[in-house]
N, C-alpha and C. Protein backbone atom coordinates (compact mmCIF):
# COMPACT_ATOMS: atom_id res chain seq x y z
N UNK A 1 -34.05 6.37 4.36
CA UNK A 1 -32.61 6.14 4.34
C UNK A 1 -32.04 6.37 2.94
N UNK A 2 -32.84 5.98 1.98
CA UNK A 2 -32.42 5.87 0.42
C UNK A 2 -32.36 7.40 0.17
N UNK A 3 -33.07 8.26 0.94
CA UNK A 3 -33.59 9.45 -0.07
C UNK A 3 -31.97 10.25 0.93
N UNK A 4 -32.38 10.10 2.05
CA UNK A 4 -31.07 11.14 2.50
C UNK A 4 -29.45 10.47 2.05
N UNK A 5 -29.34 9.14 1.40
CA UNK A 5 -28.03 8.64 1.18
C UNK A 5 -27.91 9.42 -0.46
N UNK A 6 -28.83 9.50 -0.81
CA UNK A 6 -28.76 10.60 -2.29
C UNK A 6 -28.60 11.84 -2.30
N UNK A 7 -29.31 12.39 -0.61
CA UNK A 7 -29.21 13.72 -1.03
C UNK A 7 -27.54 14.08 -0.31
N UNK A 8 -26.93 13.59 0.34
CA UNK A 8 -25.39 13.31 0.41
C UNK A 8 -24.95 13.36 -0.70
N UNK A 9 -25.41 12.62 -1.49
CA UNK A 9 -23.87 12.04 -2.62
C UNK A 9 -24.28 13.05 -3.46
N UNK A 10 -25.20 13.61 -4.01
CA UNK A 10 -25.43 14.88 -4.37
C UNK A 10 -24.93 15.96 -3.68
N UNK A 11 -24.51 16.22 -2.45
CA UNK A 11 -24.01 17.48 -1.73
C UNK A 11 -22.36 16.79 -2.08
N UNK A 12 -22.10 16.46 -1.67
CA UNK A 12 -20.56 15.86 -1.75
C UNK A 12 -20.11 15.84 -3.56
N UNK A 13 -21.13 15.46 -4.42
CA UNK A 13 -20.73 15.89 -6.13
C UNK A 13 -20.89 17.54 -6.55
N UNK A 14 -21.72 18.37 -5.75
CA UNK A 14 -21.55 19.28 -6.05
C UNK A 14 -20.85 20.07 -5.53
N UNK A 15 -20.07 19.88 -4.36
CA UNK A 15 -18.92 20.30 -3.63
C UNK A 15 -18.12 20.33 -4.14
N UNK A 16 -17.71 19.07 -4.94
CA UNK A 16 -16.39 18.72 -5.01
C UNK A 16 -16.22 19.19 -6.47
N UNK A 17 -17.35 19.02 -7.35
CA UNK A 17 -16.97 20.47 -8.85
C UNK A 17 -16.67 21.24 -8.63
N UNK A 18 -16.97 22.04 -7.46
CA UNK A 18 -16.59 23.99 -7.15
C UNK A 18 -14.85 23.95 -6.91
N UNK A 19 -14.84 22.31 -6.36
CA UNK A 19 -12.80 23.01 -5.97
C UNK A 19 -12.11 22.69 -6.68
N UNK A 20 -10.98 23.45 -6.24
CA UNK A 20 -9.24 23.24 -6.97
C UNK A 20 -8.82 22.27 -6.60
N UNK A 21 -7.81 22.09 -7.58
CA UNK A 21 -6.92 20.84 -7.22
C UNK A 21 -5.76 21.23 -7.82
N UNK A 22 -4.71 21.03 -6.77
CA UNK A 22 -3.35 20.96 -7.29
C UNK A 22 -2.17 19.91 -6.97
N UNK A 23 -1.09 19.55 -7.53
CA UNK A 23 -0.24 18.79 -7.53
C UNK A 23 0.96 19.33 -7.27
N UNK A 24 1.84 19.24 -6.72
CA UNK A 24 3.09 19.86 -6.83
C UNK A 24 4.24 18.79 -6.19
N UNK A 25 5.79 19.54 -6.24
CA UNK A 25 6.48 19.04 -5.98
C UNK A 25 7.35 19.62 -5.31
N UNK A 26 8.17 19.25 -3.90
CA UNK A 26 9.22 20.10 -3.76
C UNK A 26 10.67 19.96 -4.03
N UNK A 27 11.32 21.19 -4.57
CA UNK A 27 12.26 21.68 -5.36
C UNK A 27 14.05 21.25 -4.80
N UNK A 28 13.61 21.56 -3.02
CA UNK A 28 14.55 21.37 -2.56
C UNK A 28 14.63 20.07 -2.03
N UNK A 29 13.18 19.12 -1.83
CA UNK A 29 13.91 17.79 -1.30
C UNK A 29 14.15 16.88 -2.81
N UNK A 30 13.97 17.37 -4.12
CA UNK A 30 14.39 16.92 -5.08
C UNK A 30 15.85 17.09 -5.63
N UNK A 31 16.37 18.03 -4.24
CA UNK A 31 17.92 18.39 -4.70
C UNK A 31 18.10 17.87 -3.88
N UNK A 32 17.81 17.33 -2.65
CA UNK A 32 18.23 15.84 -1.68
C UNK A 32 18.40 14.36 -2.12
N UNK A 33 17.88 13.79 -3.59
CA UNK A 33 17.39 12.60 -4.23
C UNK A 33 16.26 11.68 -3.38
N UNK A 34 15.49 12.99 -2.87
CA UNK A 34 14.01 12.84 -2.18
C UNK A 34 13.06 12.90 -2.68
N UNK A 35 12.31 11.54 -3.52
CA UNK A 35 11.12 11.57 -4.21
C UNK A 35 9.54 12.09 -2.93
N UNK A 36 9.29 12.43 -4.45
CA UNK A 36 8.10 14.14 -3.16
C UNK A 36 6.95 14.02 -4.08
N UNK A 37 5.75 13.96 -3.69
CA UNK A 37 4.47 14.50 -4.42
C UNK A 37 3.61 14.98 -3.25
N UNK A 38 2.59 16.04 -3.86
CA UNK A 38 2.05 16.82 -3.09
C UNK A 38 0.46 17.28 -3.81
N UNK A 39 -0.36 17.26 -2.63
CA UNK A 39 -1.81 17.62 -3.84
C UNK A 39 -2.19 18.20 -2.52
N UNK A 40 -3.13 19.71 -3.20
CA UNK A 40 -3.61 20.53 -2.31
C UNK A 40 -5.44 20.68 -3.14
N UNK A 41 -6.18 20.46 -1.99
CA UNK A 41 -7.65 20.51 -2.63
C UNK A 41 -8.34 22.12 -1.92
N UNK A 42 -8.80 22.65 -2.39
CA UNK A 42 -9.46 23.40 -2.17
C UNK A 42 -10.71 23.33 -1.40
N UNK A 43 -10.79 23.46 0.23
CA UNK A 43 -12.42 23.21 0.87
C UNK A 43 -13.18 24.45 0.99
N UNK A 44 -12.57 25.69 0.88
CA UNK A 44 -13.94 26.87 0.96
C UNK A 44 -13.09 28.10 0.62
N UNK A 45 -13.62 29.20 -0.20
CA UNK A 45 -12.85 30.13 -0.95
C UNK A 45 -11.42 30.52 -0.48
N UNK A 46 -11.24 30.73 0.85
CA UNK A 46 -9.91 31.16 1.64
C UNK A 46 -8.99 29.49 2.22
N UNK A 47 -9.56 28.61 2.14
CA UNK A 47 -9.03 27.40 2.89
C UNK A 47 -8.73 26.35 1.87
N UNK A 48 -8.17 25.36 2.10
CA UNK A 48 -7.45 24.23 0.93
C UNK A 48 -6.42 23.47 2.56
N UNK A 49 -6.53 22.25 1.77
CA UNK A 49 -5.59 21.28 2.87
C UNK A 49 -4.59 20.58 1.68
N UNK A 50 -3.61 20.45 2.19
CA UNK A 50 -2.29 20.38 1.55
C UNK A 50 -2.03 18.69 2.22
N UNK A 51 -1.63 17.89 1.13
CA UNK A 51 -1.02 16.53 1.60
C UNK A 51 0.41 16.28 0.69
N UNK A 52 1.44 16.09 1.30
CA UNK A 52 2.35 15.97 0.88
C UNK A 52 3.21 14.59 1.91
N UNK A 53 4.09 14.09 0.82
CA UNK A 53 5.03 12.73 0.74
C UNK A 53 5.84 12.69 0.63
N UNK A 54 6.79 11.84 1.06
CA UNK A 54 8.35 11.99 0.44
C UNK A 54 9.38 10.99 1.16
N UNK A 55 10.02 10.21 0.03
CA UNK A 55 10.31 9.06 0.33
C UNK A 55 12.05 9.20 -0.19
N UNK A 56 12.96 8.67 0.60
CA UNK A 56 14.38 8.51 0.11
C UNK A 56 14.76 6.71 0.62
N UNK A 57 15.28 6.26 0.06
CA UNK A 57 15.22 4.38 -0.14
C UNK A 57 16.82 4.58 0.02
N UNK A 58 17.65 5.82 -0.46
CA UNK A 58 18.91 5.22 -0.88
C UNK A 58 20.17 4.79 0.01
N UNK A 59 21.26 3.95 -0.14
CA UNK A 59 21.85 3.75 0.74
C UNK A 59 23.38 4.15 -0.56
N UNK A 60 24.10 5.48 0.12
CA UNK A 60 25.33 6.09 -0.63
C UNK A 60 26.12 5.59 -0.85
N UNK A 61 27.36 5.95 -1.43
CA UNK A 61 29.15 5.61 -1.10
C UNK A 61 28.93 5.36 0.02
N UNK A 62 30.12 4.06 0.34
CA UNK A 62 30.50 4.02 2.03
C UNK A 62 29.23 3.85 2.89
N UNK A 63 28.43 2.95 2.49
CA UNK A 63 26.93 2.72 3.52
C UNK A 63 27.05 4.17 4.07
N UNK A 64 26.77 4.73 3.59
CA UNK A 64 25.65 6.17 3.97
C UNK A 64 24.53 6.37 4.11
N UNK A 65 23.87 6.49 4.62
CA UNK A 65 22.29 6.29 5.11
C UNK A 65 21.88 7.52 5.28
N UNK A 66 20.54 7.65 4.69
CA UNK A 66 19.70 8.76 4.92
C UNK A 66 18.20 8.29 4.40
N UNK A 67 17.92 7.40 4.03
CA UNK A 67 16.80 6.77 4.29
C UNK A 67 15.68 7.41 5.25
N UNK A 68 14.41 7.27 4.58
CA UNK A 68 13.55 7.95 5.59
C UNK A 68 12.28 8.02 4.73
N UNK A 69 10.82 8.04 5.16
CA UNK A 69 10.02 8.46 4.56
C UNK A 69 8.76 9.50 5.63
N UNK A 70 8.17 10.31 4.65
CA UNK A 70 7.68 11.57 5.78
C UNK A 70 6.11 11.75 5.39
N UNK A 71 5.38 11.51 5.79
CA UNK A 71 3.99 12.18 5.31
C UNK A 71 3.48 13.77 6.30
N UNK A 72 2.82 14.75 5.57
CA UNK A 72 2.87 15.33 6.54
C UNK A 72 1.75 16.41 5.71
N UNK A 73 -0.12 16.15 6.44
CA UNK A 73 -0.83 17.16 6.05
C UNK A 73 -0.97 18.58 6.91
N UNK A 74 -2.00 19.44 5.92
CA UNK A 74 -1.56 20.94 6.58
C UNK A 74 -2.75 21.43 5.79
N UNK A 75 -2.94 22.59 6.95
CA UNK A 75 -4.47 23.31 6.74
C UNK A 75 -3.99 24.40 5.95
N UNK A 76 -4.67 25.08 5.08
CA UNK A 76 -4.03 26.28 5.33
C UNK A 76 -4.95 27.35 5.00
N UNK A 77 -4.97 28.77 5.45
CA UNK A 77 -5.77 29.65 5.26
C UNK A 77 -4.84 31.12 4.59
N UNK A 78 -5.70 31.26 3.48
CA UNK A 78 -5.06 32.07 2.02
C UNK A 78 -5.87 33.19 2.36
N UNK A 79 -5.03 34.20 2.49
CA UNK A 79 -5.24 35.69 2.60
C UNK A 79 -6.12 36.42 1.77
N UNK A 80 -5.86 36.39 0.56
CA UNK A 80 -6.83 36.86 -0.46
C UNK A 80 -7.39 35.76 -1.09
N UNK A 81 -6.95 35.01 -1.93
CA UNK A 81 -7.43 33.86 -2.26
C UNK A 81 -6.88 32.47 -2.37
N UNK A 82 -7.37 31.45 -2.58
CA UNK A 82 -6.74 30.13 -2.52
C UNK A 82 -6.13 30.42 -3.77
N UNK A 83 -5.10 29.33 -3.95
CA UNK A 83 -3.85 29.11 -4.37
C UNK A 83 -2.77 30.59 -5.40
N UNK A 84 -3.23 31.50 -4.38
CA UNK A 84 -2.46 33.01 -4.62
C UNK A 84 -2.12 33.85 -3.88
N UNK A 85 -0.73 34.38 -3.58
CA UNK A 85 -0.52 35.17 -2.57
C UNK A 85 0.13 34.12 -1.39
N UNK A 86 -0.18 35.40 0.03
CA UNK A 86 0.14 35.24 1.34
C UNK A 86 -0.74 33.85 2.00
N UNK A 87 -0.39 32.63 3.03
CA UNK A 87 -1.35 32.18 3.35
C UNK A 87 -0.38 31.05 5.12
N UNK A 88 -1.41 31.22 5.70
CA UNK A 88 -1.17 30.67 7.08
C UNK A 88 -1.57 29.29 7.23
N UNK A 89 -0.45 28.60 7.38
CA UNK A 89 -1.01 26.93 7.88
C UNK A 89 -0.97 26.24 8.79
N UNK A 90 -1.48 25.02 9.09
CA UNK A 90 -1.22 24.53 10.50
C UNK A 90 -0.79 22.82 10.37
N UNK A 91 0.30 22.17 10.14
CA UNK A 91 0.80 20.87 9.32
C UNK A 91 1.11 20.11 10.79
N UNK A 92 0.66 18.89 10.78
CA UNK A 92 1.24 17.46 11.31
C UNK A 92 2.07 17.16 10.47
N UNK A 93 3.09 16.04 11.74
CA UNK A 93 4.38 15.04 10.51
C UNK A 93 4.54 13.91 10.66
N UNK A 94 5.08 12.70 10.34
CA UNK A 94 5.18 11.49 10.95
C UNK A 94 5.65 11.27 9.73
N UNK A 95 6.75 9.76 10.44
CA UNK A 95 7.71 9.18 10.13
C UNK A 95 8.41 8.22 10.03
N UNK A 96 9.09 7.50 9.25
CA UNK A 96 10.19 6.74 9.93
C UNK A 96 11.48 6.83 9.62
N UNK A 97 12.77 6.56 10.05
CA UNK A 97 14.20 7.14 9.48
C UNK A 97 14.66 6.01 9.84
N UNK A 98 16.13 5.99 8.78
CA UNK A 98 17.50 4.86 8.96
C UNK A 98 18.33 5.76 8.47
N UNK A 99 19.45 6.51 9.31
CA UNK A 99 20.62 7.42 8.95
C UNK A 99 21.69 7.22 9.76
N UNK A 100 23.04 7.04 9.31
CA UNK A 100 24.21 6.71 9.65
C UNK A 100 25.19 7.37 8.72
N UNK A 101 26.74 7.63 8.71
CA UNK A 101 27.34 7.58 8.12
C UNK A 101 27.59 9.35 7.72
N UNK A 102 26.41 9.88 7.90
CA UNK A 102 26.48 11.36 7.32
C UNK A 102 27.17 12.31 8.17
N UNK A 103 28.00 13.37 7.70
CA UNK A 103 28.35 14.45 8.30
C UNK A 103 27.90 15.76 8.17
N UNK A 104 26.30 16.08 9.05
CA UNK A 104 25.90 17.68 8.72
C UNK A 104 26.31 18.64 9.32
N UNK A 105 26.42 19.93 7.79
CA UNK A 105 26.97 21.33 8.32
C UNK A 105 26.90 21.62 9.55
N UNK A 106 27.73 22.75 10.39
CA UNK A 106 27.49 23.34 11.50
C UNK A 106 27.70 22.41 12.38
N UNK A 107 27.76 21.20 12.54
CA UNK A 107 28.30 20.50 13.65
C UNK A 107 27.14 19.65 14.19
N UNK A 108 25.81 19.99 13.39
CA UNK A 108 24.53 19.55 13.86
C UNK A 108 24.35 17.91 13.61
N UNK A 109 24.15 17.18 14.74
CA UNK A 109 23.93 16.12 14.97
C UNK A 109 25.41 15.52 14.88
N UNK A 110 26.57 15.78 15.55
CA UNK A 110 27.92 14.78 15.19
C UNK A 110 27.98 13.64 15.54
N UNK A 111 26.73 12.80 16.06
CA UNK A 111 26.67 11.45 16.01
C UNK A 111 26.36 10.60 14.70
N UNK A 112 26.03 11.53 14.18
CA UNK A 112 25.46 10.40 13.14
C UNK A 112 26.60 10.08 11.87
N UNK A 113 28.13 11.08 11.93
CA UNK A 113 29.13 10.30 11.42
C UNK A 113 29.47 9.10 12.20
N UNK A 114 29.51 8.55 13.29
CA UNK A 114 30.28 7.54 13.63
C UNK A 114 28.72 6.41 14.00
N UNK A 115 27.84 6.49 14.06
CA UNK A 115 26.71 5.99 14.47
C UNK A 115 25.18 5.85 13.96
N UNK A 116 24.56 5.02 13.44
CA UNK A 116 23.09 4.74 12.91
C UNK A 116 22.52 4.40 13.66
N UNK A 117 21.05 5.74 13.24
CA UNK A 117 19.99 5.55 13.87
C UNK A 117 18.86 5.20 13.30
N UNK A 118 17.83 4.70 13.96
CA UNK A 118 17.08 4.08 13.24
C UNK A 118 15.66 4.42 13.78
N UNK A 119 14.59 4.74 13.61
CA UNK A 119 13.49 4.48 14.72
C UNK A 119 11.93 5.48 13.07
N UNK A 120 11.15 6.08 14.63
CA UNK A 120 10.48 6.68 14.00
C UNK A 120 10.51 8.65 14.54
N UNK A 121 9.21 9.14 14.02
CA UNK A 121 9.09 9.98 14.65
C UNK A 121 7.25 10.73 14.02
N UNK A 122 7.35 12.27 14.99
CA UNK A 122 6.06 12.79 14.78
C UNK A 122 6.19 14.17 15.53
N UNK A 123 5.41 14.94 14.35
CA UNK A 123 5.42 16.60 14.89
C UNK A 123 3.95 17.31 14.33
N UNK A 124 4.04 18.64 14.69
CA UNK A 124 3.58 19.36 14.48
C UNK A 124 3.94 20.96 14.35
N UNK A 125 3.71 21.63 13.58
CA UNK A 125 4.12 22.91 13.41
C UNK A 125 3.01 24.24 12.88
N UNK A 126 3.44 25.52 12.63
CA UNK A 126 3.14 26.62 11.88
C UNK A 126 3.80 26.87 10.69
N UNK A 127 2.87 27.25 9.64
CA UNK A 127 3.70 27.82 8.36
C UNK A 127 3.19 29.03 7.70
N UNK A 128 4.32 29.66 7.04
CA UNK A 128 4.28 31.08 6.80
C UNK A 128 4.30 30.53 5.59
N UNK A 129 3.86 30.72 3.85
CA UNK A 129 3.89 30.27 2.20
C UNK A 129 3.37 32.17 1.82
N UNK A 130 4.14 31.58 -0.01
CA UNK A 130 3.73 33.01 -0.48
C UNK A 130 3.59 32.02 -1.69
N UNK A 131 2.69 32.44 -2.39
CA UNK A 131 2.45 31.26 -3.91
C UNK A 131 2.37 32.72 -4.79
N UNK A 132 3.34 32.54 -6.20
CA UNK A 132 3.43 32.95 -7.34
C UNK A 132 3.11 32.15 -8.59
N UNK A 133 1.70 33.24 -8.95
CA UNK A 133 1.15 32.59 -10.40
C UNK A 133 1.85 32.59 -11.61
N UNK A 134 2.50 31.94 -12.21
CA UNK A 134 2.82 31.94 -13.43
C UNK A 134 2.34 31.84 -14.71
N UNK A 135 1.40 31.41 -14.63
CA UNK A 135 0.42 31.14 -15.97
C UNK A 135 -1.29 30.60 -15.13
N UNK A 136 -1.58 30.28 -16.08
CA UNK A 136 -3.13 30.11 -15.95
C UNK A 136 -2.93 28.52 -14.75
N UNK A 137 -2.49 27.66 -15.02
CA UNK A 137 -2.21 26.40 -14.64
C UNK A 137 -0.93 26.26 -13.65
N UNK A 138 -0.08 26.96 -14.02
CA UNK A 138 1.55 27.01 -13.10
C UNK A 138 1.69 27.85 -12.47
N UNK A 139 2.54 27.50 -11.28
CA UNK A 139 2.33 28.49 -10.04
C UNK A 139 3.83 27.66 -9.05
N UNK A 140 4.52 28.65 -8.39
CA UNK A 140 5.52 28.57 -8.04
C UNK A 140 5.42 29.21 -5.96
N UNK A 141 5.63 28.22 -5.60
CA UNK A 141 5.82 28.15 -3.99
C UNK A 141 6.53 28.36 -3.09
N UNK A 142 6.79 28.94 -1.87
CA UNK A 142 8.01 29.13 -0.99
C UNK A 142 7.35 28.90 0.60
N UNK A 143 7.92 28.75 0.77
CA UNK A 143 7.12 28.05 2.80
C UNK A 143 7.82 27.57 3.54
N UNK A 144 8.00 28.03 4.39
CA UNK A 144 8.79 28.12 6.10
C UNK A 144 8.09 27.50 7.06
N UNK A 145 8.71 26.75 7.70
CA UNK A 145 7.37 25.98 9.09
C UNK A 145 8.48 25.82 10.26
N UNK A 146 7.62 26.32 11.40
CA UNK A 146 8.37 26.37 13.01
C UNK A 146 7.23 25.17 13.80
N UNK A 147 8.30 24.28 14.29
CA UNK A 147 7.27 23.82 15.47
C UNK A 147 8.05 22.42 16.22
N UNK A 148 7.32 21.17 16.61
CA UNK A 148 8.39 20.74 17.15
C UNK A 148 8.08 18.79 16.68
N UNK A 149 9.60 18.21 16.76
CA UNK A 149 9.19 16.99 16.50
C UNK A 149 9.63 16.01 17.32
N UNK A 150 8.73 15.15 17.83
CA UNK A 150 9.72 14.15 18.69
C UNK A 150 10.06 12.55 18.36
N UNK A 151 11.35 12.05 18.49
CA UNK A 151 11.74 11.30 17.62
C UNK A 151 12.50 10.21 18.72
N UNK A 152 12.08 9.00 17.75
CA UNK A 152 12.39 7.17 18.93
C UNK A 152 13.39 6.88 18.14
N UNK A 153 14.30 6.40 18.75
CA UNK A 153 15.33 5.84 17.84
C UNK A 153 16.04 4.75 18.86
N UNK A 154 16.53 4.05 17.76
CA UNK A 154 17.95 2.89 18.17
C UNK A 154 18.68 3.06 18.01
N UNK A 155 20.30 3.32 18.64
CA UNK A 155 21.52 3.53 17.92
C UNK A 155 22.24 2.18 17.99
N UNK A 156 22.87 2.13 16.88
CA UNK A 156 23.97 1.10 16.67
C UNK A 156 25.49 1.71 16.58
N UNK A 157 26.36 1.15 16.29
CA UNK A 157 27.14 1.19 16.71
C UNK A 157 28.24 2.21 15.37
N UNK A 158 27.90 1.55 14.61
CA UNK A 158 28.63 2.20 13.32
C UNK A 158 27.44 2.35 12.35
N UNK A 159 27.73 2.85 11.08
CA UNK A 159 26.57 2.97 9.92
C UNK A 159 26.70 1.88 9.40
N UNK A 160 27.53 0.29 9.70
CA UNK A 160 26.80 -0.45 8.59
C UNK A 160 26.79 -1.85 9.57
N UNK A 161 27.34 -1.97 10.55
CA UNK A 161 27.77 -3.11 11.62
C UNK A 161 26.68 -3.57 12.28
N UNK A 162 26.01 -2.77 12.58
CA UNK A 162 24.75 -2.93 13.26
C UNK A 162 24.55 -3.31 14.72
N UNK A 163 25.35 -3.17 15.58
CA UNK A 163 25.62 -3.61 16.84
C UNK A 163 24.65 -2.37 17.80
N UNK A 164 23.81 -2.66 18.02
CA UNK A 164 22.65 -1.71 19.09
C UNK A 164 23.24 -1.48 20.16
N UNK A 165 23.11 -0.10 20.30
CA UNK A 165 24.43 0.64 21.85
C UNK A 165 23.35 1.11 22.38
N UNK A 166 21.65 1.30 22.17
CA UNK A 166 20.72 1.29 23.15
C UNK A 166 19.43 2.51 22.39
N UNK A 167 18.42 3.28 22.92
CA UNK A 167 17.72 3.81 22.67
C UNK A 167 17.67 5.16 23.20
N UNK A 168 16.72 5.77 22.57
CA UNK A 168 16.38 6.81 23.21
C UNK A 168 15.10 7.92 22.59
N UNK A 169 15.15 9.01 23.14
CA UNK A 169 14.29 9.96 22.62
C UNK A 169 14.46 11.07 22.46
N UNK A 170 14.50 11.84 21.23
CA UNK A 170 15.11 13.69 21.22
C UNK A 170 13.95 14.34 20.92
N UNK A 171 14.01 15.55 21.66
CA UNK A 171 13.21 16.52 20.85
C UNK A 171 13.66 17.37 20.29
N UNK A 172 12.82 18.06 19.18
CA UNK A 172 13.32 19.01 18.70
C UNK A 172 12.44 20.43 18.19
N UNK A 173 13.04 21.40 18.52
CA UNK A 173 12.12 22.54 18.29
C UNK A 173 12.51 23.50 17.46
N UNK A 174 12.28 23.83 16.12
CA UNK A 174 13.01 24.36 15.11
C UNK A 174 12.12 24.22 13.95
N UNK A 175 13.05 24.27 12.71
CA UNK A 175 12.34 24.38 11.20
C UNK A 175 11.18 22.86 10.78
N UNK A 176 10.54 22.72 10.68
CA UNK A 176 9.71 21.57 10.44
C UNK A 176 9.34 21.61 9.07
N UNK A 177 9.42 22.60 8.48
CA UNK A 177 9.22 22.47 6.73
C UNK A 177 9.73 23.26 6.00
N UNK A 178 10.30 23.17 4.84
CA UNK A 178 10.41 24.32 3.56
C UNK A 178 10.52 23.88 2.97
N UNK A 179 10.12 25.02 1.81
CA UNK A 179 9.49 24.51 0.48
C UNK A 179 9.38 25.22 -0.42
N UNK A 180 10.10 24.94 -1.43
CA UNK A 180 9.78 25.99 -3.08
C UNK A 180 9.76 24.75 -3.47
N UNK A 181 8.30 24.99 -4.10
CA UNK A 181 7.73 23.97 -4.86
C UNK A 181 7.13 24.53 -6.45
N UNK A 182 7.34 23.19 -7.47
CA UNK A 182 6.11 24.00 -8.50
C UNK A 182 5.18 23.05 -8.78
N UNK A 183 4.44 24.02 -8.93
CA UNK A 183 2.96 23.48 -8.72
C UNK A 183 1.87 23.71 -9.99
N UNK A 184 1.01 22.70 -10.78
CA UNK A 184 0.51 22.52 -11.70
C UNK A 184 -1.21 22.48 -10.89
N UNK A 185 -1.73 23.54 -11.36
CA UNK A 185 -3.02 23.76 -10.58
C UNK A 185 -4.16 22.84 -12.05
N UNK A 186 -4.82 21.99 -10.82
CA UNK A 186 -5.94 21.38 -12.03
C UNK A 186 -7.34 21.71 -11.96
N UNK A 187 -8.22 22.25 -12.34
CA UNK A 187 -9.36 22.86 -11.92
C UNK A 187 -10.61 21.57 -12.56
């Protein structure tokens, strides 16, 4: 038992010297006031799994709500090499949200000016990324994701009153990620 629990922790220390490691952040949920961190490890020359976070606490002018926090890992497989170029992924999502009060472009979602929702949710998707090296250590990200999420919620009545007008469930089938991120590669 002793000899094979060594020769593990020896396979698992010398594994884990050969990979990359990176950190990053994304660009655009930091132009949301969406705190984000992200670390991608490297598991075999073409492959690396991506874990990324992202948390918003705030409540706006006028009880505005957009509150929410998201975890959401992802496989991904790099064309020529890990963390360069073209590369194909495959990401889970999960969740929880509190949003009221907001009015988004295009007309999308017009409940949620007069009404807060509250609940959770969970998806899955595809992603298309192109990563640009900048230096030895810095490296700059872009990534698109299609797939679908389905989401529990409570509605109340207004964004700050809180009066529950009942439940329900949406789906949705559309964009599930993007991302220009920069990214500080640690070897």
């Amino acid at each position: 038992m002793k000899r094979s629990l060594m020769l593990l922790m020896l396979f698992v220390s010398i594994s884990l010297s050969a990979q990359d490691l990176a950190v990053k952040s994304n660009l655009l949920y930091d132009a949301t006031a969406t705190v984000n961190l992200g670390a991608e490890i490297g598991l075999a020359p073409k492959w690396t799994l991506d874990l990324s976070a992202n948390y918003n606490g705030w409540t706006f002018n006028d009880n505005k709500k957009w509150k929410h926090w998201m975890a959401q890992p992802e496989a991904r497989y790099w064309f020529c090499e890990r963390f360069n170029g073209h590369f194909l992924g495959a990401h889970l999502l999960g969740g929880q949200y509190n949003v009221g009060g907001i009015k988004l472009p295009f007309g999308i979602y017009k409940g949620l000016e007069d009404h807060r929702y509250e609940g959770y949710y969970y998806g899955a998707g595809l992603v298309y990324g192109y990563q640009w090296l900048l230096g030895k250590r810095w490296s700059i990200e872009a990534a698109l994701g299609l797939g679908y999420v389905r989401a529990h919620y409570d509605r109340y009545e207004c964004p700050h009153c809180g009066e529950w007008k009942g439940d329900g469930v949406k789906n949705y089938l559309g964009v599930t990620k993007a991302a220009v991120s920069l990214i500080y590669i640690i070897k």
